[in-house]
Protein backbone atom coordinates (compact mmCIF):
# COMPACT_ATOMS: atom_id res chain seq x y z
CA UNK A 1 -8.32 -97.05 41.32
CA UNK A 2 -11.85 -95.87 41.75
CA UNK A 3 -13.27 -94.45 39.22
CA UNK A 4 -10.66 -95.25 36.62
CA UNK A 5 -7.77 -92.71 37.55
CA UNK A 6 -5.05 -93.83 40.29
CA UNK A 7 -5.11 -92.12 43.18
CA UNK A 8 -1.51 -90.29 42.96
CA UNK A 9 -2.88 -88.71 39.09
CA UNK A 10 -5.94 -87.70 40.39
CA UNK A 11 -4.48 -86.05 43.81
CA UNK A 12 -1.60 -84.31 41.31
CA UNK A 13 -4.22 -83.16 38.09
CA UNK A 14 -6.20 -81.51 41.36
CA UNK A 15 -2.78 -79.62 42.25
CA UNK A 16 -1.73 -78.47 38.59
CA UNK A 17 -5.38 -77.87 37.37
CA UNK A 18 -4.92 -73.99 37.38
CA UNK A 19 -2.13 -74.24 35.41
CA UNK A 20 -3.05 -76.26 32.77
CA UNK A 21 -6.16 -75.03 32.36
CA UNK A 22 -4.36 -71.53 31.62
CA UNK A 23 -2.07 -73.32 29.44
CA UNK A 24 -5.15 -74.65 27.25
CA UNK A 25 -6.71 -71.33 27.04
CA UNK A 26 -3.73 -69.43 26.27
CA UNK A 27 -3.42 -72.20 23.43
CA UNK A 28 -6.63 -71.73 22.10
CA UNK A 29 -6.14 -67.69 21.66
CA UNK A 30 -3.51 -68.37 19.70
CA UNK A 31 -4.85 -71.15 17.53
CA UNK A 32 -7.71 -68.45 17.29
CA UNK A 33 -5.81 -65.54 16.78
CA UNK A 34 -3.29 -67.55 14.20
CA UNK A 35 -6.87 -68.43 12.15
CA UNK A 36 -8.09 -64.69 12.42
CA UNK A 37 -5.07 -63.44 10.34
CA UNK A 38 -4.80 -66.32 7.89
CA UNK A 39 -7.91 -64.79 7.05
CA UNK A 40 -7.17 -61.46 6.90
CA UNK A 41 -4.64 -61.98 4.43
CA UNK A 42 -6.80 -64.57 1.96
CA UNK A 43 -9.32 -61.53 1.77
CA UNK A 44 -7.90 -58.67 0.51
CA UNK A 45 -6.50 -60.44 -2.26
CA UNK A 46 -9.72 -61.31 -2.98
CA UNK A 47 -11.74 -58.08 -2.61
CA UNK A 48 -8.84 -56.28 -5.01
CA UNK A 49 -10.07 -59.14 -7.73
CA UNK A 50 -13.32 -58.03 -7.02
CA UNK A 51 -12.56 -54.94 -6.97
CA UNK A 52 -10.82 -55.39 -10.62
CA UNK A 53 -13.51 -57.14 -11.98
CA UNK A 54 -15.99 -54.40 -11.01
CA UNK A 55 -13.81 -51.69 -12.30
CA UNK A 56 -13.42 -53.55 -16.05
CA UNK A 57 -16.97 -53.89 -16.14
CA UNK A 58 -17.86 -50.22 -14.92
CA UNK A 59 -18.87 -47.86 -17.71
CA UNK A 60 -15.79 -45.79 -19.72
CA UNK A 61 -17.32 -42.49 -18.22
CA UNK A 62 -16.89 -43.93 -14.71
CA UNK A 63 -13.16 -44.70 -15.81
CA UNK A 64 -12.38 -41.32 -17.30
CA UNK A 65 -14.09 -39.81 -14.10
CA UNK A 66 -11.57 -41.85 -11.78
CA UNK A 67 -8.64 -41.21 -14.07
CA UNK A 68 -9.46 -37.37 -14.19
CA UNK A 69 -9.91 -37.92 -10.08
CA UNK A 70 -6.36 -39.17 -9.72
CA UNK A 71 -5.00 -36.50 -12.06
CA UNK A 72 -7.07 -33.96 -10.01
CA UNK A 73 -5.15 -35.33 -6.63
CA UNK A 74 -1.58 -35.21 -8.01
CA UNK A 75 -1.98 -32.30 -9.08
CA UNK A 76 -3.50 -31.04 -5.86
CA UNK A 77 -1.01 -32.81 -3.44
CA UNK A 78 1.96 -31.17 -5.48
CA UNK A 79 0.62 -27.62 -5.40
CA UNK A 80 0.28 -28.08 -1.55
CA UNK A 81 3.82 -29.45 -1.74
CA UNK A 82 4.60 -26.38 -3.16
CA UNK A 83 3.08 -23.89 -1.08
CA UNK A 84 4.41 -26.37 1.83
CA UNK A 85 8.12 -25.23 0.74
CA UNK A 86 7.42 -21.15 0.02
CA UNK A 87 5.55 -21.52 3.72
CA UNK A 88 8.46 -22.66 5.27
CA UNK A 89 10.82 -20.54 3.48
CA UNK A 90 8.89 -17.47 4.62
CA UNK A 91 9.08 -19.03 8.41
CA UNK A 92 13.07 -19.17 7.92
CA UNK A 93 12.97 -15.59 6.45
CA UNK A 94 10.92 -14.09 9.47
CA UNK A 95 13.17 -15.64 11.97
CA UNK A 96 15.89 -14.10 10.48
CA UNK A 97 14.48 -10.91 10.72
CA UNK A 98 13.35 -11.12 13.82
CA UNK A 99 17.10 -12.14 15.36
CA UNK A 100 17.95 -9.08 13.68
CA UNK A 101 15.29 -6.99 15.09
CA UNK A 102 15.72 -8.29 18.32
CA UNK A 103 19.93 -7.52 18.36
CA UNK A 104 18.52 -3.91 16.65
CA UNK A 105 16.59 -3.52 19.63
CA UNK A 106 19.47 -4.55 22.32
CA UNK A 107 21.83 -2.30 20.71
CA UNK A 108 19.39 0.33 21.17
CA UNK A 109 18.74 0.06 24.38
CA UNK A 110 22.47 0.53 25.16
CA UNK A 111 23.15 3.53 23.47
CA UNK A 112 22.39 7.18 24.79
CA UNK A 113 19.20 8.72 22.82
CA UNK A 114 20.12 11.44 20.48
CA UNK A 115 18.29 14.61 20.11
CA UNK A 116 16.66 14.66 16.41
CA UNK A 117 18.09 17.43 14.46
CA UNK A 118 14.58 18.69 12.81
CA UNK A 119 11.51 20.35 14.66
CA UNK A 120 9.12 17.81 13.39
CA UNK A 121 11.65 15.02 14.17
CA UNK A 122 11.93 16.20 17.37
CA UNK A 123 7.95 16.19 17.68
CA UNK A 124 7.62 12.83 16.35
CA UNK A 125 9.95 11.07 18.91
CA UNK A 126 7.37 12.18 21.51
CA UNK A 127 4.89 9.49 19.46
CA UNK A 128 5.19 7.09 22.35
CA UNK A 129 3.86 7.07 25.98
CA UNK A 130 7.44 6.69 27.12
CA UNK A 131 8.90 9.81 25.81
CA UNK A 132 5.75 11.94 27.01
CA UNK A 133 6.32 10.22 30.64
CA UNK A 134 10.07 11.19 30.20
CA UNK A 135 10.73 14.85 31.56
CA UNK A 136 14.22 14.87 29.89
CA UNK A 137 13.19 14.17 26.60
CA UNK A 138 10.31 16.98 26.77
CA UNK A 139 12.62 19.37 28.12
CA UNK A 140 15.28 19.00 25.07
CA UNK A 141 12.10 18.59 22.70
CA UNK A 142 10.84 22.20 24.17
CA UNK A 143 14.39 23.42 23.56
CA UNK A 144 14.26 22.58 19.98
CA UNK A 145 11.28 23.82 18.99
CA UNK A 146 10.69 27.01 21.05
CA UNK A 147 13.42 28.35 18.86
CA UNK A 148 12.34 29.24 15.59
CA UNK A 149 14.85 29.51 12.19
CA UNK A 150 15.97 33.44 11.93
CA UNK A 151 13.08 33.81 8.51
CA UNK A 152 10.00 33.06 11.00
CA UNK A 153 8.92 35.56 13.05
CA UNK A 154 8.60 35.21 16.91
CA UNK A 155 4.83 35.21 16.82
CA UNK A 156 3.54 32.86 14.19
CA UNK A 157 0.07 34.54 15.04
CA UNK A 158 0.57 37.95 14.70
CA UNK A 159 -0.92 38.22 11.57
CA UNK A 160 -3.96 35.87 12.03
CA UNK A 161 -4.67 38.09 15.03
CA UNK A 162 -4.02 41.31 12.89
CA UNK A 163 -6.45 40.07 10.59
CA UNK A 164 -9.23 39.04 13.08
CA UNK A 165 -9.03 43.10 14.15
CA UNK A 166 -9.30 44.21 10.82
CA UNK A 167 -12.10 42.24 9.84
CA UNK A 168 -14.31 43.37 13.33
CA UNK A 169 -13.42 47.34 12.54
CA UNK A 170 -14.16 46.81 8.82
CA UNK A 171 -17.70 45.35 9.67
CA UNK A 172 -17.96 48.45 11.77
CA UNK A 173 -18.05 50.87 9.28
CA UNK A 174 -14.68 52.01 9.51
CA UNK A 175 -11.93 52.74 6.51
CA UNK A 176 -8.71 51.01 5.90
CA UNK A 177 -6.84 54.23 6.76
CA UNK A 178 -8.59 54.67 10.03
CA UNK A 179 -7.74 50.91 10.78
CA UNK A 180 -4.30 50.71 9.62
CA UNK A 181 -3.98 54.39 12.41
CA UNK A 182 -6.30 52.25 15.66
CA UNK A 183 -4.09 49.34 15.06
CA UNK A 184 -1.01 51.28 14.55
CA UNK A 185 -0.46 48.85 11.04
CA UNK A 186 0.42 50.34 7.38
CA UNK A 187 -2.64 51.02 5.15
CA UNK A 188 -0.76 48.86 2.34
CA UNK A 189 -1.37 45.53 4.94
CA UNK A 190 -4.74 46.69 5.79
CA UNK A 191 -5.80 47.11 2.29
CA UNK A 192 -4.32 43.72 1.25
CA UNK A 193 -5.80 41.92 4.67
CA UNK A 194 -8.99 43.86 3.37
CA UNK A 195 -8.73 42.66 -0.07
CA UNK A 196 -7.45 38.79 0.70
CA UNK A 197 -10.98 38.61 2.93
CA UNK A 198 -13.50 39.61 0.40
CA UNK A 199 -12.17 37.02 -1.69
């Protein structure tokens, strides 16, 4: 017993001293941590009386002003509510429209493409890179339109041309009856060619 401890205790606390040295510090965190949070909760009960006490003391204009702020927020946070629910609403509506787009669009592609029955139908379904690439479509496209209704004549032109002529021979000094016999026209659409180009 040298030193006060026998000699069995001192040969098994130099075994086990690890372990209860862990077992002391793991003790003392909590002891710690257990004090830590017995103050957190003692202070915010006592920063919210301070907190009161400040705001009865504060001026009435700092009152109204926090009043008016809270009114200001409610009012705020149930606009954006609202907006929230017409948002998603519109999200729901454009889904729906887009299934149905996207089964238009299937369908579509199934079915056989059907010659437009207009001319200018028929020259607006050439509007996309994929009909112009398509010889097919141009071909029954050219069929359409290179036949014109039986009230149109042939050569939608004719008369621009006829009037180009008559305009040149009239600036070269010559009569309408002379023009209407070079271009082999009657004098009545010369004179009224004549006429429509002065004005």
């Amino acid at each position: 017993m040298a030193g006060g401890l026998p000699k069995d205790a001192a040969r098994m606390f130099g075994e086990h001293t690890s372990t209860i040295l862990m077992a002391a510090g793991i003790a003392l965190a909590a002891l710690v941590f257990l004090r830590a949070s017995w103050r957190r909760r003692a202070a915010p009960s006592r920063s919210t009386t301070i907190d009161d006490e400040r705001l009865t003391q504060a001026p009435p204009e700092l009152s109204r002003w926090q009043v008016e702020m809270h009114e200001t927020a409610r009012d705020l946070k149930a606009e954006l509510d609202s907006k929230l629910s017409a948002l998603q609403t519109l999200v729901a509506l454009a889904r729906q429209e887009r299934a149905l787009l996207e089964s238009a669009i299937a369908r579509a592609q199934g079915e056989e493409f059907e010659p437009p029955t207009s001319t200018l139908a028929a020259i607006e379904s050439l509007g996309d890179a994929a009909a112009l690439d398509d010889p097919r479509r141009l071909a029954e496209v050219v069929a359409q339109v290179a036949t014109p209704p039986g009230d149109l004549p042939a050569d939608l032109f004719a008369r621009d041309r006829n009037s180009l002529q008559i305009g040149r021979l009239a600036d070269q000094g010559l009569s309408p009856a002379s023009i209407a016999e070079h271009l082999h026209l009657p004098i009545g659409e010369v004179e009224l060619l004549l006429s429509l180009r002065s004005n």
